[in-house]
Protein backbone atom coordinates (compact mmCIF):
# COMPACT_ATOMS: atom_id res chain seq x y z
CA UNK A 1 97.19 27.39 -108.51
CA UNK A 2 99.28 30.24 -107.11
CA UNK A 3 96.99 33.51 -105.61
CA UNK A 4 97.68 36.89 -104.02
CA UNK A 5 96.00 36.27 -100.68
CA UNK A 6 95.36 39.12 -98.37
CA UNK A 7 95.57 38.97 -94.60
CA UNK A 8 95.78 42.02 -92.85
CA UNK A 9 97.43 45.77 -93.87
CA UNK A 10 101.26 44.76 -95.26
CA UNK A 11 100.34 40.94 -95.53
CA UNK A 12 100.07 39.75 -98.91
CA UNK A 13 100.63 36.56 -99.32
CA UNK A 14 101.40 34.34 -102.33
CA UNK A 15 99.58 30.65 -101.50
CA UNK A 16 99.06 27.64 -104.03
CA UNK A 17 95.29 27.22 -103.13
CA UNK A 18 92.67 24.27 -105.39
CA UNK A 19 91.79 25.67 -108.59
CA UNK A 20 87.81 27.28 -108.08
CA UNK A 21 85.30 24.76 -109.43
CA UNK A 22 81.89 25.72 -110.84
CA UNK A 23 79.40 25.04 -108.20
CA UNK A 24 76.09 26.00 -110.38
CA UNK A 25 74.43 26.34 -113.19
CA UNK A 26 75.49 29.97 -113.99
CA UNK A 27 78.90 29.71 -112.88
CA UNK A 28 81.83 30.51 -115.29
CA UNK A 29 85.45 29.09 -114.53
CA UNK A 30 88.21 32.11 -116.39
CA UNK A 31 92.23 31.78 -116.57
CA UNK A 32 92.87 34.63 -115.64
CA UNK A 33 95.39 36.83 -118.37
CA UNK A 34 95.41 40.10 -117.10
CA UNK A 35 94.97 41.45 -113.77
CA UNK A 36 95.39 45.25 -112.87
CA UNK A 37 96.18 46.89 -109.19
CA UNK A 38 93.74 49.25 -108.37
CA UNK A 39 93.43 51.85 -105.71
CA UNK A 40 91.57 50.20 -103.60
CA UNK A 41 93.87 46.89 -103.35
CA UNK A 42 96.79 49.68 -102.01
CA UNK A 43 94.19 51.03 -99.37
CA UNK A 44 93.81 47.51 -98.35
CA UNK A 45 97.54 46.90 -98.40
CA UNK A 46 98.34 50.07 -96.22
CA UNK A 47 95.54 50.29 -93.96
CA UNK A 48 93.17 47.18 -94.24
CA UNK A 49 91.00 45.34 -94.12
CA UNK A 50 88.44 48.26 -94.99
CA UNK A 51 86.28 46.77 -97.66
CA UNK A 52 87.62 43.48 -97.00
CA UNK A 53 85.19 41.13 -95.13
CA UNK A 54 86.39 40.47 -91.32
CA UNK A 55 83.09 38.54 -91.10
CA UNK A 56 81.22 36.24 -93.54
CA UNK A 57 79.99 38.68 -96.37
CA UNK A 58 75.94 38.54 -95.91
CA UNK A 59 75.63 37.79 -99.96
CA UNK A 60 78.61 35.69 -100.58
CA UNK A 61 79.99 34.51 -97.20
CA UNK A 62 83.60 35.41 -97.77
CA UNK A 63 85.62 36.38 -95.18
CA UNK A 64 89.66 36.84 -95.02
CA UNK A 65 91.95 35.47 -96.71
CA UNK A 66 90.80 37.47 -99.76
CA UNK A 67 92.43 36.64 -102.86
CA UNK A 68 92.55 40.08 -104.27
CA UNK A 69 91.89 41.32 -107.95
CA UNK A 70 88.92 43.20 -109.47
CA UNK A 71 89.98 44.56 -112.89
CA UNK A 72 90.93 41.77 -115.04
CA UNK A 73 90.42 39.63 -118.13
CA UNK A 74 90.79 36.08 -119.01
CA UNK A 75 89.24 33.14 -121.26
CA UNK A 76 86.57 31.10 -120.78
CA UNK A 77 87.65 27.41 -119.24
CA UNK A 78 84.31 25.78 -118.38
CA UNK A 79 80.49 26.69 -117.66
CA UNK A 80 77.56 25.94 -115.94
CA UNK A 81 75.04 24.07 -117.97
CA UNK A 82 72.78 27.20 -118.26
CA UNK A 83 75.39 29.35 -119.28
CA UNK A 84 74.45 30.82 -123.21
CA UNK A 85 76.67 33.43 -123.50
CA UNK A 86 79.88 32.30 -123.84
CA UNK A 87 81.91 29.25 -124.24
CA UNK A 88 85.24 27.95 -123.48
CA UNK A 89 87.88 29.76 -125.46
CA UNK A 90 85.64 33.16 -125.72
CA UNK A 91 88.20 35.94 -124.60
CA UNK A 92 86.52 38.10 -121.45
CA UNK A 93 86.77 41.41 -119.62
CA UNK A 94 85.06 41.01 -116.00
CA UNK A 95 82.49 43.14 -114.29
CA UNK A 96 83.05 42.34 -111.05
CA UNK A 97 79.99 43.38 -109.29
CA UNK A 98 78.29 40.79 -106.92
CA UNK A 99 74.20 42.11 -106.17
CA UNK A 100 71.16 40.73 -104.57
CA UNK A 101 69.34 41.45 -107.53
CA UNK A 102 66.30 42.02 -105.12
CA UNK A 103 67.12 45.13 -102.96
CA UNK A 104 65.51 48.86 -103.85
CA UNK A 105 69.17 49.69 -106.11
CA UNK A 106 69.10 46.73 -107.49
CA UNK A 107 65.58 46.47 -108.72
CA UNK A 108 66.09 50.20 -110.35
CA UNK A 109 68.83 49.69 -112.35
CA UNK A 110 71.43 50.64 -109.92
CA UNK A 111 73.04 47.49 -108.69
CA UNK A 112 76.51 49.11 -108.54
CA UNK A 113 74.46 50.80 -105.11
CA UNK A 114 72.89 46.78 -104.02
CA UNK A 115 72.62 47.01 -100.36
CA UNK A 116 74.49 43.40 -99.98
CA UNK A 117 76.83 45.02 -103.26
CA UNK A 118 80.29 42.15 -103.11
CA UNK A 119 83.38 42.35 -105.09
CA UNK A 120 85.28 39.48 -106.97
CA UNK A 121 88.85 40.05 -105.87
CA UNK A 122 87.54 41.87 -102.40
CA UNK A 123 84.88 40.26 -101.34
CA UNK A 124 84.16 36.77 -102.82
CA UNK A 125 85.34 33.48 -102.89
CA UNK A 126 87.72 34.11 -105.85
CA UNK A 127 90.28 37.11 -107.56
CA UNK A 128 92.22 38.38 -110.14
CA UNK A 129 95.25 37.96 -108.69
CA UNK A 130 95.66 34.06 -109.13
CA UNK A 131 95.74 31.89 -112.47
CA UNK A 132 91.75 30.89 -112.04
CA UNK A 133 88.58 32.68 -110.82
CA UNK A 134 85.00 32.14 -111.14
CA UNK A 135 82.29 34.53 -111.87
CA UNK A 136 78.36 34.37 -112.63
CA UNK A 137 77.36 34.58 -116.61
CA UNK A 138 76.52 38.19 -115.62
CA UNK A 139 79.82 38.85 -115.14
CA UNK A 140 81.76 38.27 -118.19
CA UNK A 141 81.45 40.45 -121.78
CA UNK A 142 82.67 38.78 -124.20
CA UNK A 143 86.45 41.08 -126.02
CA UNK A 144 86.09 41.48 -129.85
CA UNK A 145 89.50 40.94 -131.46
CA UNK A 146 89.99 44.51 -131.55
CA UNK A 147 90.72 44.34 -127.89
CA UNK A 148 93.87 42.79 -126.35
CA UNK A 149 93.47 40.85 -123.21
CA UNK A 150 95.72 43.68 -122.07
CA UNK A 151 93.22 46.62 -122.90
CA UNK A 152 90.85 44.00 -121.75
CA UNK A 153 91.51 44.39 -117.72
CA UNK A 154 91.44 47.71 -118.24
CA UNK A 155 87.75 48.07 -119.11
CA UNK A 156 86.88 47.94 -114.73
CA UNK A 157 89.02 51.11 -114.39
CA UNK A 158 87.79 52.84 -117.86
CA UNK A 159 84.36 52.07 -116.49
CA UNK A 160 85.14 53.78 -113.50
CA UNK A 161 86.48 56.73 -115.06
CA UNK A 162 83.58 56.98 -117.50
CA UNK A 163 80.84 56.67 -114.91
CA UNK A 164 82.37 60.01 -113.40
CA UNK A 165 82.51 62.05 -116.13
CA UNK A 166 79.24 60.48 -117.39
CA UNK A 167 77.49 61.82 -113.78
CA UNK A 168 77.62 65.35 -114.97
CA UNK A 169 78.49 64.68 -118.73
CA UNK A 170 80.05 66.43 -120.88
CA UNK A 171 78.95 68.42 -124.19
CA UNK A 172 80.98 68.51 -127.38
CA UNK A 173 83.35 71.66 -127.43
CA UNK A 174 83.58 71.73 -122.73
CA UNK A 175 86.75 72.73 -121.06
CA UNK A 176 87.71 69.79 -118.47
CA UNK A 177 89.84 69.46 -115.75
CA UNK A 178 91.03 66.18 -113.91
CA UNK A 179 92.84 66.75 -110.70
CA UNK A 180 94.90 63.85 -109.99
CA UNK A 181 97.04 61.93 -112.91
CA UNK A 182 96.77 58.26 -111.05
CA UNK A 183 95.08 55.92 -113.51
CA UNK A 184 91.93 56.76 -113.21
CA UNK A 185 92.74 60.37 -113.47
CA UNK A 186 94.42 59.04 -116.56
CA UNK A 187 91.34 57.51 -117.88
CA UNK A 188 88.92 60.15 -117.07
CA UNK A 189 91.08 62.40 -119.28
CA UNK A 190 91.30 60.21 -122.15
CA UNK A 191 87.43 59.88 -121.59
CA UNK A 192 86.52 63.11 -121.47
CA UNK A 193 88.57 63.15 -124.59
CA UNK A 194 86.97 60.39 -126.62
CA UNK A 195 83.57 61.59 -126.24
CA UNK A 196 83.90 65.30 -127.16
CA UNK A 197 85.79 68.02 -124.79
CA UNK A 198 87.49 70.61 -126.75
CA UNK A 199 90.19 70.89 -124.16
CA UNK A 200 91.17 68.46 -120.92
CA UNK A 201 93.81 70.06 -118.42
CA UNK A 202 94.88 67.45 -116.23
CA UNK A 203 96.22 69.04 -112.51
CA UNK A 204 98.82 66.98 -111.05
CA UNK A 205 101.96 67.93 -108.23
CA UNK A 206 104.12 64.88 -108.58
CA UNK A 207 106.95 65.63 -111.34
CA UNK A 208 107.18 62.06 -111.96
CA UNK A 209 103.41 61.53 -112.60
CA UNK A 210 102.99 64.50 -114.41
CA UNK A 211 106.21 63.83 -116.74
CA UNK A 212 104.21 60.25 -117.69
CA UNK A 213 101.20 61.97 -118.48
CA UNK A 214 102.43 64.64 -120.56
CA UNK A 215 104.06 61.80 -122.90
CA UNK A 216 100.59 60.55 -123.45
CA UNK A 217 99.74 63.86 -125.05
CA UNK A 218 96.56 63.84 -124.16
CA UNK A 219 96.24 67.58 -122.86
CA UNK A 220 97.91 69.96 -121.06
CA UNK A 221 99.82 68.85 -118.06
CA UNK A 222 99.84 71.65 -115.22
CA UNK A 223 101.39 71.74 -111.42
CA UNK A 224 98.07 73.07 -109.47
CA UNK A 225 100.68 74.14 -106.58
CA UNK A 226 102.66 76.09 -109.30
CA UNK A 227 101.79 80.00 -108.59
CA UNK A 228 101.04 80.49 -112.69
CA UNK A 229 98.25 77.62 -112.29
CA UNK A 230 95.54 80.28 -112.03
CA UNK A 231 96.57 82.51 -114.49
CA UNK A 232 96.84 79.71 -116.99
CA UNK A 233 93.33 78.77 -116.12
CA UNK A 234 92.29 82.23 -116.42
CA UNK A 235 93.96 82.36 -119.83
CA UNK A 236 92.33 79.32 -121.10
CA UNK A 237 89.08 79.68 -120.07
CA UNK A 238 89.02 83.44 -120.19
CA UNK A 239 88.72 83.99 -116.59
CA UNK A 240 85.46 81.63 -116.48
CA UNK A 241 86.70 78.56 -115.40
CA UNK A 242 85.97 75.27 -116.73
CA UNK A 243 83.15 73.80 -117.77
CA UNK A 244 83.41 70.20 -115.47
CA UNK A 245 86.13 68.95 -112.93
CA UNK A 246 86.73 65.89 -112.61
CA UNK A 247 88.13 65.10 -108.76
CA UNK A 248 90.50 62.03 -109.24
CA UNK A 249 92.96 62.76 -106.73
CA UNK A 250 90.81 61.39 -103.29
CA UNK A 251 92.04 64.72 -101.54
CA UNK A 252 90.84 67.82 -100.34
CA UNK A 253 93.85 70.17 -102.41
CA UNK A 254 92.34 68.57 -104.94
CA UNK A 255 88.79 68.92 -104.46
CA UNK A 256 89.57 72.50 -104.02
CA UNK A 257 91.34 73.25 -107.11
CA UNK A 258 88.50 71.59 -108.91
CA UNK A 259 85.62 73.94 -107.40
CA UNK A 260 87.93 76.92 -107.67
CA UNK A 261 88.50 76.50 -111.08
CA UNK A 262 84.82 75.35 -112.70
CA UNK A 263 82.76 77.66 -113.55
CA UNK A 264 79.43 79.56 -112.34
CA UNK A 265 76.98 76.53 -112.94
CA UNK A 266 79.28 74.10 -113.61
CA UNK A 267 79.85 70.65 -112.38
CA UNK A 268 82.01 69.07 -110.10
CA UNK A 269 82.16 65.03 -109.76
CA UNK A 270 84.18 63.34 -107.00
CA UNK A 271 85.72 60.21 -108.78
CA UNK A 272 88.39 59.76 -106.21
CA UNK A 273 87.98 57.67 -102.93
CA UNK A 274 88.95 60.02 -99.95
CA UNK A 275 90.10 57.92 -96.91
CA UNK A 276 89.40 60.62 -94.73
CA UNK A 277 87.16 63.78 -94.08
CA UNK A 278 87.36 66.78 -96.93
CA UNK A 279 86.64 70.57 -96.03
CA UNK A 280 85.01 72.06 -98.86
CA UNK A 281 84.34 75.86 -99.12
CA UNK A 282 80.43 75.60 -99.48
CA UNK A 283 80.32 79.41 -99.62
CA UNK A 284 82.24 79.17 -103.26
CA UNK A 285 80.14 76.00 -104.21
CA UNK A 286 77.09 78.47 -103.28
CA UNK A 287 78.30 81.24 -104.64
CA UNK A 288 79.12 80.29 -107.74
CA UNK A 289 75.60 77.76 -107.96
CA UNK A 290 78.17 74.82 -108.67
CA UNK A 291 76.80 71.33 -108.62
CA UNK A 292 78.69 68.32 -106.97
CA UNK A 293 78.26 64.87 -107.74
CA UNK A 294 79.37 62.00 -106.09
CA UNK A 295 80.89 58.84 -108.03
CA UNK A 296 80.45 55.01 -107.14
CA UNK A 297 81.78 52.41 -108.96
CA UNK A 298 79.67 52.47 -112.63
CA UNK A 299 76.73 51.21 -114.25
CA UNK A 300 76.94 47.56 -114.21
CA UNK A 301 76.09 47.52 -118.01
CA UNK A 302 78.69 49.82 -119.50
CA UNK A 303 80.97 47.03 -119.98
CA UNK A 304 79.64 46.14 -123.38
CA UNK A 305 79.58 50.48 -124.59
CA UNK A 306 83.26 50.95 -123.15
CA UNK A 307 84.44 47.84 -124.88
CA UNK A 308 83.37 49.21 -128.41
CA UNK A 309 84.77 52.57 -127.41
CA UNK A 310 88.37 51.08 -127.07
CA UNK A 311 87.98 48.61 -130.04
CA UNK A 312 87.01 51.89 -132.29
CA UNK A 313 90.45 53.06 -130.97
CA UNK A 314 88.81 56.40 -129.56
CA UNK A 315 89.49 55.38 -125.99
CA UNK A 316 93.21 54.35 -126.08
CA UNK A 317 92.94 52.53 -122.53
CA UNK A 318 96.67 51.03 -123.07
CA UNK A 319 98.77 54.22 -122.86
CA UNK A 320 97.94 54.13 -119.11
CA UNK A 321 99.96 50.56 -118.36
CA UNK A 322 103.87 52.16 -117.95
CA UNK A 323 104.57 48.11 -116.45
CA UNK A 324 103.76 44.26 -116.37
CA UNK A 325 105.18 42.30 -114.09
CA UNK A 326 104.58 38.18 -113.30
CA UNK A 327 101.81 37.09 -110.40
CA UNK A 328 105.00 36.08 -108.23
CA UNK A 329 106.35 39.65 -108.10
CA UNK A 330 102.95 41.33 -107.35
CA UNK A 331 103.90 42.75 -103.76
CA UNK A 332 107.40 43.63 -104.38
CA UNK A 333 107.24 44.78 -108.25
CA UNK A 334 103.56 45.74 -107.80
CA UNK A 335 102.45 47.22 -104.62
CA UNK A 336 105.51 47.75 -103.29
CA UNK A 337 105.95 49.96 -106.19
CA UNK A 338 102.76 51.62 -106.05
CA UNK A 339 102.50 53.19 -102.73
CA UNK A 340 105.85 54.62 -103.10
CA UNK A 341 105.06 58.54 -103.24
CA UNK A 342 108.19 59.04 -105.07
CA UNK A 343 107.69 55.86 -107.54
CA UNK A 344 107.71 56.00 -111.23
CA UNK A 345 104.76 53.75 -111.94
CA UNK A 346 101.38 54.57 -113.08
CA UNK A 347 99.37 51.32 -114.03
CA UNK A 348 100.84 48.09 -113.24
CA UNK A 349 99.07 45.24 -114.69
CA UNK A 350 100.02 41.72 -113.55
CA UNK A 351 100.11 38.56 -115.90
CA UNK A 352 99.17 35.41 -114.16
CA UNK A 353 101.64 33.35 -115.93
């Protein structure tokens, strides 16, 4: 089968590698539909490995090549004998968490925080990014018809984004702000949304971005760099500020638009990954008794919730693809693309046809 292997930072390679076989009893063999490129993957690309496993990976042994690919959906091929879930043919969405099930997170709930946490598509023997994977039966949630494969490896990032908002939460009738319009910027907006904010003001500086976001008519679209910003803030809000910020940008502009514009005793979530060190005024987060939550990942069992949420049509997941592209074009239609600071592209999904 052909797979997106990853080497080092710029080395990508597409490799015809065995098809994965199922190796125990819970195993699950998927063809894979749908795979999407997240953020991470492009850190990886420009600067890895970081995540990436130089060394066996203590829980799954994997080490580079990595055949990359987290957010993705497929169909069932074959399964372990004590798989009960699903069977071959079932359509899929995959959580691609790998966890101890043993360690302090783990046994809590929070397995997204597993001290040995792995990664299909980063740190396990299979990915998205190639025509087969395999996953454990706790992997896999089953897609209603409601849900296109499409929508369906889009669930990973919607997770993602709903985790954040869900960290502070919000309350029917808030005023929210996303800085950053990437795709999970995107997400977190339509989130927010779905679930009850009266307003969402997505902040984003890139023309090109902001001109894709604005089509999706999901709120206002504003340049945070613009000098009107504030006073359209102020105007909203009534010189408050809003009621939660979403950070989705991974940068410290961003991070400080989003405290300067919430509210006394409002929230502030970090969603996006920063690759490096971010001042924060602390005197304005004290000042103004603003509370700031970190974001990892999601809860492990959201995938079945999100999944209704897009089938009800409430969470409309979709209008973030703008492209779809083949599994032989990933590096130069995909991440090529995508770490292009000028480039067009929002979500590129890539069929492994």
């Amino acid at each position: 089968m052909l797979a997106a292997r990853f080497y080092a930072a710029k080395d990508i390679r597409l490799e015809d590698v065995p098809v994965p076989s199922i190796k125990e009893s819970d195993d699950i063999l998927v063809e894979v539909a749908y795979c999407g490129i997240c953020g991470t993957d492009l850190h990886e690309y420009l600067m890895g490995p970081i995540v990436t496993p130089t060394d066996p990976h203590p829980l799954t042994g994997a080490t580079l090549p990595q055949t990359l690919g987290h957010e993705f959906s497929g169909t069932v091929v074959e399964i372990g004998s004590d798989v009960r879930d699903v069977v071959p043919g079932d359509r899929v969405a995959i959580m691609p968490a790998i966890v101890c099930g043993r360690c302090y997170h783990c046994r809590r709930g929070n397995g997204h925080l597993c001290s040995s946490f792995a990664c299909t598509g980063l740190s396990a023997e299979t990915g998205g990014l190639a025509n087969f994977a395999t996953l454990k039966e706790y992997q896999v949630a089953k897609l209603p018809d409601a849900v296109s494969d499409l929508e369906g490896a889009l669930i990973e990032p919607a997770c993602v984004a709903a985790y954040g908002v869900d960290r502070a939460g919000v309350i029917g009738g808030d005023i929210v702000l996303v800085t950053g319009a990437g795709p999970i910027g995107v997400l977190t907006a339509m989130y927010a949304s779905a679930i009850g904010a009266a307003t969402v003001v997505i902040a984003e500086p890139n023309p090109n971005r902001a001109a894709l976001v604005k089509a999706m008519d999901i709120g206002p679209v504003v340049d945070p760099t613009d000098p009107g910003f504030k006073a359209f803030m102020d105007d909203l809000t009534e010189g408050v500020g809003v009621d939660l910020a979403v950070e989705c940008s991974g940068t410290t502009p961003g991070l400080t638009t989003a405290i300067s514009s919430t509210r006394a005793r409002g929230q502030v979530v970090q969603t996006g990954l920063h690759t490096a060190p971010a001042t924060v005024d602390m005197m304005l987060l004290a000042n103004l008794d603003i509370s700031l939550h970190g974001s990892w990942c999601w809860y492990m069992t959201d995938w079945p919730r999100i999944i209704r949420l897009v089938a009800s049509g409430k969470y409309p997941v979709s209008k973030a693809v703008t492209s779809t592209i083949n599994l032989p074009d990933v590096v130069t239609k995909g991440f090529d693309v995508l770490v292009n600071p000028t480039g067009d592209q929002l979500k590129v999904l890539v069929s492994s046809k």
